[in-house]
Structures are given as structure tokens and as C-alpha cells.
Protein backbone atom coordinates (compact mmCIF):
# COMPACT_ATOMS: atom_id res chain seq x y z
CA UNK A 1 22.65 -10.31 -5.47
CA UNK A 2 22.07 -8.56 -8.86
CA UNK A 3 19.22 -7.66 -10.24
CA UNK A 4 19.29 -10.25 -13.14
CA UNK A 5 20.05 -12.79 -9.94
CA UNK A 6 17.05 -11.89 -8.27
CA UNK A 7 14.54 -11.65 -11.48
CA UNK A 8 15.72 -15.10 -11.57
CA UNK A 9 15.39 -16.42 -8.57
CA UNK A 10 12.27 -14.78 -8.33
CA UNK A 11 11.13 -16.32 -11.35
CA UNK A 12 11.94 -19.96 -10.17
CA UNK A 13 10.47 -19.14 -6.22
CA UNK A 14 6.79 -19.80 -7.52
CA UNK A 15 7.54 -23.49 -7.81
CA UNK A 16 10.10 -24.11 -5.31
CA UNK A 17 8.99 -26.86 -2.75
CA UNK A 18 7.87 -25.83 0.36
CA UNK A 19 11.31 -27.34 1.61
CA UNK A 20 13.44 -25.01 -0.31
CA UNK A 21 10.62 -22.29 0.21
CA UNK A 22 11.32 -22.49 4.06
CA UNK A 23 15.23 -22.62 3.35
CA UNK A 24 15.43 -19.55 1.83
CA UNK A 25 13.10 -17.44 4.25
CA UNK A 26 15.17 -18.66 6.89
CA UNK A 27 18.94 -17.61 5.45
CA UNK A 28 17.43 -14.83 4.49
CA UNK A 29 16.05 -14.21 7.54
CA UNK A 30 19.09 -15.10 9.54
CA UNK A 31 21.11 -12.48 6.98
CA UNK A 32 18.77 -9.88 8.03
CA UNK A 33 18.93 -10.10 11.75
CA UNK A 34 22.26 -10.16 11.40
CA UNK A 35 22.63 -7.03 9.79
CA UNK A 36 20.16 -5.52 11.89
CA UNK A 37 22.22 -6.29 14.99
CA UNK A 38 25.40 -5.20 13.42
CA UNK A 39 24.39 -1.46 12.17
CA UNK A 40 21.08 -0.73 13.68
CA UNK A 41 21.33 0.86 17.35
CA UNK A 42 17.75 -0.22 18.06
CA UNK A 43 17.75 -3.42 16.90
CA UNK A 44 20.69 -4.25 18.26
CA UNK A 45 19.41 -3.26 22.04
CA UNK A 46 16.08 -5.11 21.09
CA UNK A 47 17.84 -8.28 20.61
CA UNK A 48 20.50 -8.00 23.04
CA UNK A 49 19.52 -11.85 24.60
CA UNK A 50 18.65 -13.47 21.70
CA UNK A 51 20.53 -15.91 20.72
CA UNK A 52 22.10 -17.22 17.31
CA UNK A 53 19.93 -19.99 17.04
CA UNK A 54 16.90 -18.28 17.70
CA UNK A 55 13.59 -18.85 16.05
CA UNK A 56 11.16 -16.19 14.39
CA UNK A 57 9.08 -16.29 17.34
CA UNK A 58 11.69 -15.39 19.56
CA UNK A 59 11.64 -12.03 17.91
CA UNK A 60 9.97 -9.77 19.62
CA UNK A 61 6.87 -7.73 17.31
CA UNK A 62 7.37 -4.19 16.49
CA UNK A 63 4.44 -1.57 15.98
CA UNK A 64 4.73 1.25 13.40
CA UNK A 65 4.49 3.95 16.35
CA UNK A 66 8.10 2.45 18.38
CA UNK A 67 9.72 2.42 15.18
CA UNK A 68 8.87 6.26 13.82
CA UNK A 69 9.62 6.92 17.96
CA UNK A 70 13.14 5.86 17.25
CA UNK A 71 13.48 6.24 13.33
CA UNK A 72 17.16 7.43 13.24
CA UNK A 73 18.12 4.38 15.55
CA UNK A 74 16.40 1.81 13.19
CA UNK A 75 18.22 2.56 10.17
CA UNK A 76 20.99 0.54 9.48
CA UNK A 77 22.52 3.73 7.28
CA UNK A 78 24.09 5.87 10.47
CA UNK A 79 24.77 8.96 7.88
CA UNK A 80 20.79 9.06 7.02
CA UNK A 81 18.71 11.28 9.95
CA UNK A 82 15.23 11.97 10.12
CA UNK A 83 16.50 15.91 10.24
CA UNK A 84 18.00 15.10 6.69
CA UNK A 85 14.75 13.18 5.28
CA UNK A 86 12.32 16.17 6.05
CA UNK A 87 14.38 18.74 4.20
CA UNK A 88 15.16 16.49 1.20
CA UNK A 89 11.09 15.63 1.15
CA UNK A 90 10.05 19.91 1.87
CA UNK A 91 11.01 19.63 -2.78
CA UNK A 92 8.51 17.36 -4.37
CA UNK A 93 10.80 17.67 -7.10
CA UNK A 94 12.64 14.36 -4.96
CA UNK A 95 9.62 12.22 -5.54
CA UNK A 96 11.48 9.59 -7.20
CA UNK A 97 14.76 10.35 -6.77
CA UNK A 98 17.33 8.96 -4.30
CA UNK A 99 18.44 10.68 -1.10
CA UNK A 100 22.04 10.77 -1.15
CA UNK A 101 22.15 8.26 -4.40
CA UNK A 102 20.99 5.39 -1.98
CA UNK A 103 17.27 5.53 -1.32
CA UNK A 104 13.79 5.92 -2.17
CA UNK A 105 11.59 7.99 0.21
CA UNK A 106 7.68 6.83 0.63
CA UNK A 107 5.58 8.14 2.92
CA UNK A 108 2.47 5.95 4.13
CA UNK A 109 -0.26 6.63 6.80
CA UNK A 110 -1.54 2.96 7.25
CA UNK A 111 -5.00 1.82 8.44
CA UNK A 112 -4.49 3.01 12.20
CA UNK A 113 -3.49 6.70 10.74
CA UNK A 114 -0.34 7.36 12.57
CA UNK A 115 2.13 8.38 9.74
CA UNK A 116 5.25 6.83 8.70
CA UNK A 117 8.27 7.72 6.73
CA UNK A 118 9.58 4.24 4.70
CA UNK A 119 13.22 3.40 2.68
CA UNK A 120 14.17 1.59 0.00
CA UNK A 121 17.30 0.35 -0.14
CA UNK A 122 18.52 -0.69 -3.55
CA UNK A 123 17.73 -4.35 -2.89
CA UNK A 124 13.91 -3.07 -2.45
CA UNK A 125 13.52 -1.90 -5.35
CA UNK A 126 15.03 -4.84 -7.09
CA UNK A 127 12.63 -6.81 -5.68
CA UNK A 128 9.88 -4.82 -6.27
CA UNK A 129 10.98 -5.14 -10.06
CA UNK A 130 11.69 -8.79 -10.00
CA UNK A 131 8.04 -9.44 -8.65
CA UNK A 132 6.43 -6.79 -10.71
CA UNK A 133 7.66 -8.38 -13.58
CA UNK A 134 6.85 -12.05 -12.95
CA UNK A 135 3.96 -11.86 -10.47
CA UNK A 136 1.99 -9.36 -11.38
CA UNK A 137 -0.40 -11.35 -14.00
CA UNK A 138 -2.68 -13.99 -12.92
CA UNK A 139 -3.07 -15.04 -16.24
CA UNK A 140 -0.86 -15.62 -19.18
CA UNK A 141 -2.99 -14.57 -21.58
CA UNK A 142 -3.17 -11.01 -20.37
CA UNK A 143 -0.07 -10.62 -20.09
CA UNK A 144 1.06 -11.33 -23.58
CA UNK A 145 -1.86 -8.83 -24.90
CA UNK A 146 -0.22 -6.66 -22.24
CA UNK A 147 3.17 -6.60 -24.53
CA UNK A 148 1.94 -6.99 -27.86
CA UNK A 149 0.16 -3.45 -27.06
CA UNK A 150 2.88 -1.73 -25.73
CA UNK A 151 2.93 -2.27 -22.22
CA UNK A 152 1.33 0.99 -21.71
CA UNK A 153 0.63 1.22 -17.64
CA UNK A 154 -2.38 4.00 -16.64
CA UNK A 155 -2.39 4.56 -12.62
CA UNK A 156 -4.96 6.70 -11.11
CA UNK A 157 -3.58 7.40 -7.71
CA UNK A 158 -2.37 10.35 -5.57
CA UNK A 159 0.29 11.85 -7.77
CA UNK A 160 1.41 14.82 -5.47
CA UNK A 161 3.30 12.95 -2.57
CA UNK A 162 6.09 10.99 -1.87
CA UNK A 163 3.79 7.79 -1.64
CA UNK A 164 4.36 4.43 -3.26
CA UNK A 165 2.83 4.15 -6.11
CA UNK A 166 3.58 7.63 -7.47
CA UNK A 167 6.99 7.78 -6.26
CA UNK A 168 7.97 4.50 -7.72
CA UNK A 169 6.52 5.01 -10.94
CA UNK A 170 8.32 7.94 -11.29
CA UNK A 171 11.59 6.48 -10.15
CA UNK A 172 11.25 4.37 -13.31
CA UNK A 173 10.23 7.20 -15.53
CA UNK A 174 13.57 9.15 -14.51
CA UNK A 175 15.33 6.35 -15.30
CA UNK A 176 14.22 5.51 -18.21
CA UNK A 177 12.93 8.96 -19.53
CA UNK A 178 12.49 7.80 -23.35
CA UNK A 179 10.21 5.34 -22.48
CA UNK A 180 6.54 6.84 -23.16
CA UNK A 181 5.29 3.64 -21.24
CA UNK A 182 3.56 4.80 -17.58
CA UNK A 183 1.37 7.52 -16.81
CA UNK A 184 0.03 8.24 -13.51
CA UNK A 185 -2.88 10.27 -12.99
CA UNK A 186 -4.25 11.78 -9.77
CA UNK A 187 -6.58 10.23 -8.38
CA UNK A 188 -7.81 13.57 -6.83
CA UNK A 189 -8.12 15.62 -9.88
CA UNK A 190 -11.35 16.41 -11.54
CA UNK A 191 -13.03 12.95 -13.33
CA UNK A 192 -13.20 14.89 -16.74
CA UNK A 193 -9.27 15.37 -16.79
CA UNK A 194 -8.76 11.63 -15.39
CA UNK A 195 -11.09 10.62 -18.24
CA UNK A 196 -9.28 12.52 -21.02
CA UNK A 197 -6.22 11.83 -19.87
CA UNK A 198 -7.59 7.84 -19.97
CA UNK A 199 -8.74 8.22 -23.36
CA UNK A 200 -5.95 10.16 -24.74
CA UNK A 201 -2.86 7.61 -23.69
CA UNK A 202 -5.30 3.70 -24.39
CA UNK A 203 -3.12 1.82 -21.79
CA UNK A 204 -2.89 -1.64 -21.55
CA UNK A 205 -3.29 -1.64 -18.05
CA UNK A 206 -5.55 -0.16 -15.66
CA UNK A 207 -4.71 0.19 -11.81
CA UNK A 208 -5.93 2.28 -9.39
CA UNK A 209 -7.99 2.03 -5.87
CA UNK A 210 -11.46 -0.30 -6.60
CA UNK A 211 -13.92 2.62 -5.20
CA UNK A 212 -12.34 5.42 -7.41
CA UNK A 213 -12.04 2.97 -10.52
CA UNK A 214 -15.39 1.72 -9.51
CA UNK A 215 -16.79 5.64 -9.76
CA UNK A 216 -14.90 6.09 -13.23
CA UNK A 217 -16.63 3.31 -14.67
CA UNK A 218 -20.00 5.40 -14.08
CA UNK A 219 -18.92 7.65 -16.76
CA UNK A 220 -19.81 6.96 -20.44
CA UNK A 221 -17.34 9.21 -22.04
CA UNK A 222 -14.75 7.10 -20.57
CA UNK A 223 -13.66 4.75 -23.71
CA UNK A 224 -10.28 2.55 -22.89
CA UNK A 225 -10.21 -0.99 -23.65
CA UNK A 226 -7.12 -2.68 -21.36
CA UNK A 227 -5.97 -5.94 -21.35
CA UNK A 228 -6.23 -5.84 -17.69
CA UNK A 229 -7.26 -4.20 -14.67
CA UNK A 230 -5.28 -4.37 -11.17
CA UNK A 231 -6.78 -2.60 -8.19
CA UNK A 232 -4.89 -1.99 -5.09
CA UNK A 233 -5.09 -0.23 -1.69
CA UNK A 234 -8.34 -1.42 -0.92
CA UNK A 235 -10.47 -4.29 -0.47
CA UNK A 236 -11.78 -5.08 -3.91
CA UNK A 237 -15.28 -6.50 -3.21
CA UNK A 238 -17.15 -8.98 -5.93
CA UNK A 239 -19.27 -6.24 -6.86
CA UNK A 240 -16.70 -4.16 -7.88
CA UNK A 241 -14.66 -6.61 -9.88
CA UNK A 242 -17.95 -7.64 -11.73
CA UNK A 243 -18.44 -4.00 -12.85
CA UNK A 244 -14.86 -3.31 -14.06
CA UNK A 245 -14.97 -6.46 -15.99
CA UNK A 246 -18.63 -5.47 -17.63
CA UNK A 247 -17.34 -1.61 -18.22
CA UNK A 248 -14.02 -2.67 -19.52
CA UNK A 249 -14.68 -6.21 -20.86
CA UNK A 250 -11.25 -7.63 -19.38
CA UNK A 251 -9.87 -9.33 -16.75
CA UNK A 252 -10.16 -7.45 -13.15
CA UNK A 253 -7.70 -8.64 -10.32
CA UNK A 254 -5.99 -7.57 -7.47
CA UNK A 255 -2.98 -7.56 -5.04
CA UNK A 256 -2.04 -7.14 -1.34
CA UNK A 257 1.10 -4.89 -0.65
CA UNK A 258 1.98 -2.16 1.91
CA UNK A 259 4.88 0.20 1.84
CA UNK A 260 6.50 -1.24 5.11
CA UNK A 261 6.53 -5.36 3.51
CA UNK A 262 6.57 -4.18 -0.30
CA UNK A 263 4.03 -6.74 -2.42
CA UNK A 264 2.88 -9.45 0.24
CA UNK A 265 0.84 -11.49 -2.33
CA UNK A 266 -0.56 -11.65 -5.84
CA UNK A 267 -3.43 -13.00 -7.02
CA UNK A 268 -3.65 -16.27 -9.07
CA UNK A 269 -5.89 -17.19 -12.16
CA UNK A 270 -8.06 -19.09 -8.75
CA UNK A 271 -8.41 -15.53 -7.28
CA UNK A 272 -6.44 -16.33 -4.38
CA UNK A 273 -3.97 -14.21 -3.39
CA UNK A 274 -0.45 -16.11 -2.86
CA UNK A 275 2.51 -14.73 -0.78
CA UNK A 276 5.57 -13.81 -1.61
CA UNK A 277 7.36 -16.27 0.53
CA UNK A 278 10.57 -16.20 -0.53
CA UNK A 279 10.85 -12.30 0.03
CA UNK A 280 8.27 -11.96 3.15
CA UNK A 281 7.07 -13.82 6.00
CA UNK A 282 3.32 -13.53 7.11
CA UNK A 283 2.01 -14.28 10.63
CA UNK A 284 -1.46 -14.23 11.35
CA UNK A 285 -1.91 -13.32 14.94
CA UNK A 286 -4.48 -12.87 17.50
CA UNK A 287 -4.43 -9.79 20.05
CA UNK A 288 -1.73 -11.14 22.08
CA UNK A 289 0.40 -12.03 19.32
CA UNK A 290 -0.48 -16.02 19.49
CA UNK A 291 -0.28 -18.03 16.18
CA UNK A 292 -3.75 -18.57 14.37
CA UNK A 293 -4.24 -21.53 12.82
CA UNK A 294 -4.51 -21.76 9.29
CA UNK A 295 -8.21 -21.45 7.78
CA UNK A 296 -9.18 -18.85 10.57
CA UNK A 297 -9.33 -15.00 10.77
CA UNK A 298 -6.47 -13.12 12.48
CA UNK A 299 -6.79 -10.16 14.94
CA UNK A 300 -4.08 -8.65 12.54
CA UNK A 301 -0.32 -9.77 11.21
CA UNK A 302 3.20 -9.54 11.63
CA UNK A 303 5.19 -9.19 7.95
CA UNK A 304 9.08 -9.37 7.95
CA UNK A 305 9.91 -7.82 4.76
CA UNK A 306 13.42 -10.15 3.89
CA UNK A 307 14.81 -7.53 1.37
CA UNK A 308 14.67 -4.36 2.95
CA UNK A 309 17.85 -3.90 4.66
CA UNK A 310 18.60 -0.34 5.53
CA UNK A 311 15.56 -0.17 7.62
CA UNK A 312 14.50 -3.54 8.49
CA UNK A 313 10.78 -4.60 9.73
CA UNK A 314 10.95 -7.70 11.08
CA UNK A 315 8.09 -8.83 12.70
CA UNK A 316 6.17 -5.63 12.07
CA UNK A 317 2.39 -5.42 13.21
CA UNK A 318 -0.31 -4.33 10.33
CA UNK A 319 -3.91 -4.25 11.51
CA UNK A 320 -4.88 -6.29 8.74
CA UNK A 321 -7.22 -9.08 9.37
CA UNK A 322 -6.42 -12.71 7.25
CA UNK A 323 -7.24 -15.79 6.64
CA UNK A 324 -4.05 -17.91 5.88
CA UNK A 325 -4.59 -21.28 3.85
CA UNK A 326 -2.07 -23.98 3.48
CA UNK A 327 -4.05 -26.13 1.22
CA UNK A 328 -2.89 -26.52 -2.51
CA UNK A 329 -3.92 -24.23 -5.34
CA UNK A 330 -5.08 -25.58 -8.34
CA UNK A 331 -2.98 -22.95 -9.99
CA UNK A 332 0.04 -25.07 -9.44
CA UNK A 333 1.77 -22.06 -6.76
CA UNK A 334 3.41 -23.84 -4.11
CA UNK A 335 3.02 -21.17 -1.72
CA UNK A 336 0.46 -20.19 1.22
CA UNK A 337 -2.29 -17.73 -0.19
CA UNK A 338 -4.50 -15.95 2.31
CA UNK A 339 -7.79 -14.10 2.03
CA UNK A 340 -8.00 -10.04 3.39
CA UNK A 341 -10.59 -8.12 5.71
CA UNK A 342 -9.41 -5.39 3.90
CA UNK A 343 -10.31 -1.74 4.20
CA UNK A 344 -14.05 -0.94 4.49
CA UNK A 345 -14.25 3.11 4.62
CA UNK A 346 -17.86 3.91 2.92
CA UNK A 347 -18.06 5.93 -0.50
CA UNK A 348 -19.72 9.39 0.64
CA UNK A 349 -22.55 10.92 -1.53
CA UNK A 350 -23.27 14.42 -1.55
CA UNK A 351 -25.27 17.09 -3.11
CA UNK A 352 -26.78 16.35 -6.70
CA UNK A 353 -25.89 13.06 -6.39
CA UNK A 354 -22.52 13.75 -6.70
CA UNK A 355 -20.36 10.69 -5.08
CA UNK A 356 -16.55 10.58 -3.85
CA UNK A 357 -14.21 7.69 -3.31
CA UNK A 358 -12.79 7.21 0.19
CA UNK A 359 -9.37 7.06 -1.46
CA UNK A 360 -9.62 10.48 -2.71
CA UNK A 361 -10.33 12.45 0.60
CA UNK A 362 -7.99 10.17 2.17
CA UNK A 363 -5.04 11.42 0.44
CA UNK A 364 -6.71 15.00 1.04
CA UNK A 365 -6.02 14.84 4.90
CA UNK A 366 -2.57 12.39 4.71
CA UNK A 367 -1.14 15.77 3.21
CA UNK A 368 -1.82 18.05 6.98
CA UNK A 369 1.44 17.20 8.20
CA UNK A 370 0.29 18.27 12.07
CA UNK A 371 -2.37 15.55 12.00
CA UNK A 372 -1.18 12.28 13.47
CA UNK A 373 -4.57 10.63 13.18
CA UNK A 374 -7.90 11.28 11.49
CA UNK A 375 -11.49 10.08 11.06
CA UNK A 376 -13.63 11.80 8.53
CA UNK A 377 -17.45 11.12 9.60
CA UNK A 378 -20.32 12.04 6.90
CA UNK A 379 -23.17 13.54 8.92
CA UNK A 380 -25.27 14.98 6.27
CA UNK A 381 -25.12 15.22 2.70
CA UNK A 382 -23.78 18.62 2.37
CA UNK A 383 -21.86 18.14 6.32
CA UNK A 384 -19.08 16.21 7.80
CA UNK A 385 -17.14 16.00 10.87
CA UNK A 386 -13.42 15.66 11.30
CA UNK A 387 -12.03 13.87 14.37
CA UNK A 388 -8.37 14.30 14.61
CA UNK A 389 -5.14 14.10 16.82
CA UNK A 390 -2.52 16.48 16.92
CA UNK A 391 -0.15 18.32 18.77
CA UNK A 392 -1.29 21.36 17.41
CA UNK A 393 -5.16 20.86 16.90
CA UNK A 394 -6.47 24.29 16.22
CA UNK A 395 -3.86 24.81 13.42
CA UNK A 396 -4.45 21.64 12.14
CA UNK A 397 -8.16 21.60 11.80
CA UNK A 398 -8.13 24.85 10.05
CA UNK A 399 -5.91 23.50 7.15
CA UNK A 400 -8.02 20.35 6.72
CA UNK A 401 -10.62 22.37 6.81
CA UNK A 402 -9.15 24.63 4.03
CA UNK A 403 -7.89 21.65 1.91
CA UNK A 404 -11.31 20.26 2.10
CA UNK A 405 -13.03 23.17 1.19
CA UNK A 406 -10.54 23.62 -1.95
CA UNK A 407 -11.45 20.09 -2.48
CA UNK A 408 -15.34 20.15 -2.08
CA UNK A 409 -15.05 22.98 -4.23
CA UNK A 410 -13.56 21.80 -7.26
CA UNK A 411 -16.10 18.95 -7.43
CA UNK A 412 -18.77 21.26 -7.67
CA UNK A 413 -19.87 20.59 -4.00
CA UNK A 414 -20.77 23.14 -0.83
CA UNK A 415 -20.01 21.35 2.49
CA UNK A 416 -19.61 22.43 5.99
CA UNK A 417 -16.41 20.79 7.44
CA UNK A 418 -17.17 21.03 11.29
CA UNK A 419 -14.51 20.03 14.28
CA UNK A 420 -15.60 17.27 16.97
CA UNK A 421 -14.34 17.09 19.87
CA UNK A 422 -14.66 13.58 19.62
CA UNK A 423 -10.89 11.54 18.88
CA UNK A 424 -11.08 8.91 15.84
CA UNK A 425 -12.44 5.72 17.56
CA UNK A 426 -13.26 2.28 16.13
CA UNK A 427 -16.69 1.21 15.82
CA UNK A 428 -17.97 0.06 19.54
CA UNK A 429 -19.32 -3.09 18.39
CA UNK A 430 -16.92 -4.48 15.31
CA UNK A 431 -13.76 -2.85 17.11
CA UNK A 432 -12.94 -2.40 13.37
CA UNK A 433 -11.48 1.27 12.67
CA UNK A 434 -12.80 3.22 9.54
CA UNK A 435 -11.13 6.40 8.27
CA UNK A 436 -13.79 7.90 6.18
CA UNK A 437 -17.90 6.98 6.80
CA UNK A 438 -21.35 7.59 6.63
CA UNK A 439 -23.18 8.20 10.03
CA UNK A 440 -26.13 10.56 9.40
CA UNK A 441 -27.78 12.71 12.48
């Protein structure tokens, strides 16, 4: 399909029947197993005895770990290696730009921390426009103020890596370089320059991670009036939404999207966060992989992302936990919406009251390539402790260690940055996993 086929179809999906909802996810579906079978060596093992007629559950799950085990298998694309990915990503110059003219390259860690590398095929981002451009409001009314002023876009996120949001906004900005429209700002650089750099381009739209946003609103000199703010990445907590909308005096929503299923759901004027049904399928699961019923919390959830063809994730576990609801929105969506655990990782405070966003050291340690997994434990205020796992664990503490220090440093702060012993563990009584939180000695 073209893109002006998809915009529209996208368009129209919001009030499809839930008849011609399920049609589509399941020719779609069908289409992608099919294609899977034909050109992917790993899928087409994995479904060696399934049959034609075979129904999603029949399909068996995949985990992020088997599929990075056997990357160059999955992809569909036989003349695109994981050899040929690292050196195109060693230039950050490619954020944004295409590996061999065909696809965009986003790199994602994911709430268990093993580390994945994620394409998108042309279809992808197609989607990702159609839905961006036609889902992305819960109200109406914001979005026309969004035009009428310019549709300036302000994202404070990690703008040093080949992750999502910074490597798709600069997609668009290389191809369309005389639009002035989208700025992102790291997330990780000092709150001064995210300030002035706020102040100096008045966008129309806010987005960034709740905690950091949350910590920006603290600052007085910071004086932008959107028409909307979108968080992402994060749960984004009650508290949180009621102090964007008092700092910024506009509407504060949210969304739920990964890199692996693209945008999952957006949020309605009702605050409930509808799925994109026509382009993903959403299965809350217990531990075994059973069905929950609708109304109760899953262990986690298994997304098959219907547009993403060249490496396909069908049936692909998150560690999400979600509430799925099939009752009817007042909104007037026909389709499912479903609540989010969410992440939980704690805000650290330091020294002189000084306060950092989990986001921020997050994409601090995502950058040590040798670390496979990490937990970042606050012990003191001027101390914390770094579980990791790697193959190389010496070499790989020291350089979290150094990137910390650099990091520490340039917020004013002095902390010790000590090495446990200890692997990254979820919490013995939850069984929930944090990255980054307070436990003082």
C-alpha cells in the first residue's frame, strides 16, 4: 500500500466495527506469516507444522533474547547481516538515515535490559506517520491550536543514539530539511541549555519522559506555553500530569509504544489508552502464556506488530503488565483500550538537593555496549551501586563508571560509583524489576 493508502485507511480504522476490525488483523496477519515463512530462515523452521489455517494462538511466543540469538536468520532481507548493522551504526552520522536505502536502525534496551537492535522497513515508517498524524491528539481542540501555531514539535530525549525517538525525528528532518518544524533536545544535557533551548524555539508541543519533564517544570526560568504536552517512555502517574498541566496550563496526555510493536495505543479525550488494532495485536498473558481475561492484570504481553515486515515480531513477549478492557468508550473509538503497570524506576536525589530523572542515567548506561544488563541502586546520597552482566565485567564497569562520573560531574554532583557483586534482580517480594532505585544502607 502507499502511504496516502495507509493515512487513509488509518484514518477510517478508528471507527471500523469490531467485525471489520478483526478482518483486517487477521489478513494482515495471515500476509505476515506468510512472508515470514517465505524469506525468514527462522521463522520458517519455527513454523514448520503449522498449518495454513492456523490460529494466533497456534503461534508459538518469541522473547527478545531468541530473536537477537538468531538476528541474521529473522530478517526477511537475506543481504542485511548483523556484521553489516554494527559498522553502519560505529557513524552516528547514520542516525536517521537508511542502511542500504531500505531501513531505519533503532536500538532499544527494554524493561528486562538485554539490548536489541530493531528495523524499519518502509511500511514501518508509513505507519508510524499515518498514526502520528491521526492518533496522536486526544482532543480536537489541541490539535487545531497545534497547526494554527506552526506545528512546532520540542522533544527532550536522548539525542546521541540510534534510538527511536531521536532517530525518527531526524529521519524526517533529513527529509524534509527546510522545514524548521522539530527540535529534539537531549534529555541528558545540562537543564539550563534544555531550558534555553525551550524558550528560544516556543513549540507547540511538548514531549518527553514524565520524570524528566516533571523535573523541568521545577524551574521558573522555563517560559513555553504549548498547546499540548505528550509524555512517553514511562508510566505517567496522576501526579505528574496534574503538574504539567498547572506549569504549562495545557492539556497533558500520553501514549504506549515500544520500538519492537511501533505505537500500541493512544490515549483518548477519556484518558484511556486505545490500541492500534488494525496495525497490532495485544495479548495479555499470564506466566505461562494463558489468555487473561479482560478487566484483569497480565503477567506481561505478546504484541504482533502487522506492518513490520523485514523483521517480523509476531507474538513477541514485553514484560509489560495490562489491563485490557472491551467495554465501550464514551469517546466513540471502537477499539479495546487497556490500562499500563508501566515503568516504576525511582527519581534519585543527591547532594544539595540536586534531583535526576531515571530516564537520564538510563540512557547513560544503554550507551556501554559490553553491558547486557544493568541495575543502578542509590545507596546514599552522594553513593550508588551498579549491578551488571557482561561478558567482559571488569572493562565494563570501569566505563560506566567513567560515563557516570562525566555525568555526575556535569550536574554539579560528587558520587562514588561502586561495583556489586550482586547481578540485577527483581524485587523479592513484587517480582517487579527496576532499573534505577533508591535503597539506602
Amino acid at each position: 500500500m502507499s502511504l496516502l493508502s495507509k493515512m487513509l485507511q488509518t484514518y477510517r480504522g478508528d471507527h471500523w466495527s469490531r467485525e471489520k476490525i478483526e478482518a483486517v488483523q487477521r489478513k494482515r496477519l495471515l500476509s505476515l506469516v506468510r512472508y515470514a515463512r517465505e524469506n525468514s530462515p527462522f521463522y520458517q523452521k519455527r513454523y514448520a507444522d503449522i498449518k495454513d489455517d492456523f490460529s494466533l494462538t497456534d503461534l508459538p511466543p518469541v522473547s527478545k533474547p531468541e530473536l537477537m540469538a538468531h538476528f541474521d536468520d529473522v530478517l526477511t532481507d537475506r543481504g542485511i547481516t548483523m556484521d553489516q548493522i554494527d559498522g553502519f551504526t560505529q557513524d552516528l552520522d547514520h542516525i536517521g538515515r537508511m542502511i542500504d536505502d531500505k531501513y531505519l536502525i533503532f536500538k532499544t534496551s527494554g524493561s528486562t535490559g538485554n539490548p536489541a537492535i530493531v528495523l524499519y522497513d518502509q511500511q514501518s515508517i508509513d505507519v508510524s506517520s499515518a498514526i502520528a498524524a491521526f492518533r496522536t491528539f486526544a482532543r480536537k481542540e489541541d490539535f487545531k491550536r497545534f497547526m494554527k501555531h506552526g506545528k512546532k514539535t520540542a522533544g527532550v530525549f536522548a539525542d546521541y543514539g540510534f534510538y527511536l525517538a531521536c532517530g525518527m525525528s531526524r529521519y524526517l528532518q533529513l527529509k524534509m530539511p527546510r522545514q524548521k518544524t522539530k527540535i529534539t533536545v537531549d534529555v541528558n544535557a545540562p537543564e539550563q541549555e534544555i531550558i534555553r533551548a525551550l524558550n528560544d524555539f516556543q513549540p507547540a508541543m511538548l514531549s518527553g519522559y514524565p520524570s524528566n519533564l516533571a523535573l523541568l517544570a521545577d524551574f521558573a526560568e522555563l517560559n513555553i506555553h504549548p498547546d499540548v504536552v505528550i509524555t512517553g517512555g514511562e508510566l505517567l502517574t496522576d501526579d505528574i500530569r496534574e503538574k504539567l498541566k498547572r506549569k504549562f496550563g495545557c492539556y497533558v496526555q500520553t501514549h504506549y509504544s515500544c520500538t519492537e510493536g511501533g505505537e500500541i495505543a493512544c490515549e483518548c479525550e477519556e484518558k484511556h489508552l486505545h490500541i492500534n488494532e488494525d496495525w497490532v495485536i495485544v495479548e495479555p498473558v499470564d506466566a505461562g502464556n494463558a489468555p487473561v481475561p479482560y478487566g484483569e492484570m497480565s503477567d506481561k504481553v505478546l504484541i504482533t506488530n502487522l506492518s513490520n515486515y523485514i523483521q517480523p515480531f509476531i507474538r513477541y513477549e514485553l514484560t509489560d503488565r495490562v489491563i485490557v478492557h472491551n467495554e465501550k468508550c464514551k469517546c466513540g473509538r471502537t477499539t479495546r483500550w487497556l490500562e499500563i503497570e508501566g515503568r516504576t524506576d525511582d527519581i534519585l536525589e543527591f547532594d544539595q538537593g540536586i534531583r535526576i530523572a531515571p530516564m537520564s542515567l538510563y540512557k547513560v548506561l544503554e550507551e556501554v555496549k559490553a553491558i547486557r544488563r544493568f541495575q543502578l541502586v542509590q545507596r546514599s546520597p552522594s553513593k550508588v551501586e551498579l549491578r551488571l552482566v557482561s561478558d567482559q565485567p571488569d572493562e565494563a564497569f570501569e566505563q560506566a563508571r567513567h560515563d557516570l562520573l562525566d555525568f555526575f560531574e556535569s550536574k554539579g554532583l560528587t558520587v562514588e560509583v561502586t561495583h556489586s557483586d550482586v547481578p540485577p534482580q527483581a524485587d523479592p517480594v513484587s517480582g517487579k524489576f527496576k532499573h534505577i532505585y533508591k535503597q539506602f544502607e
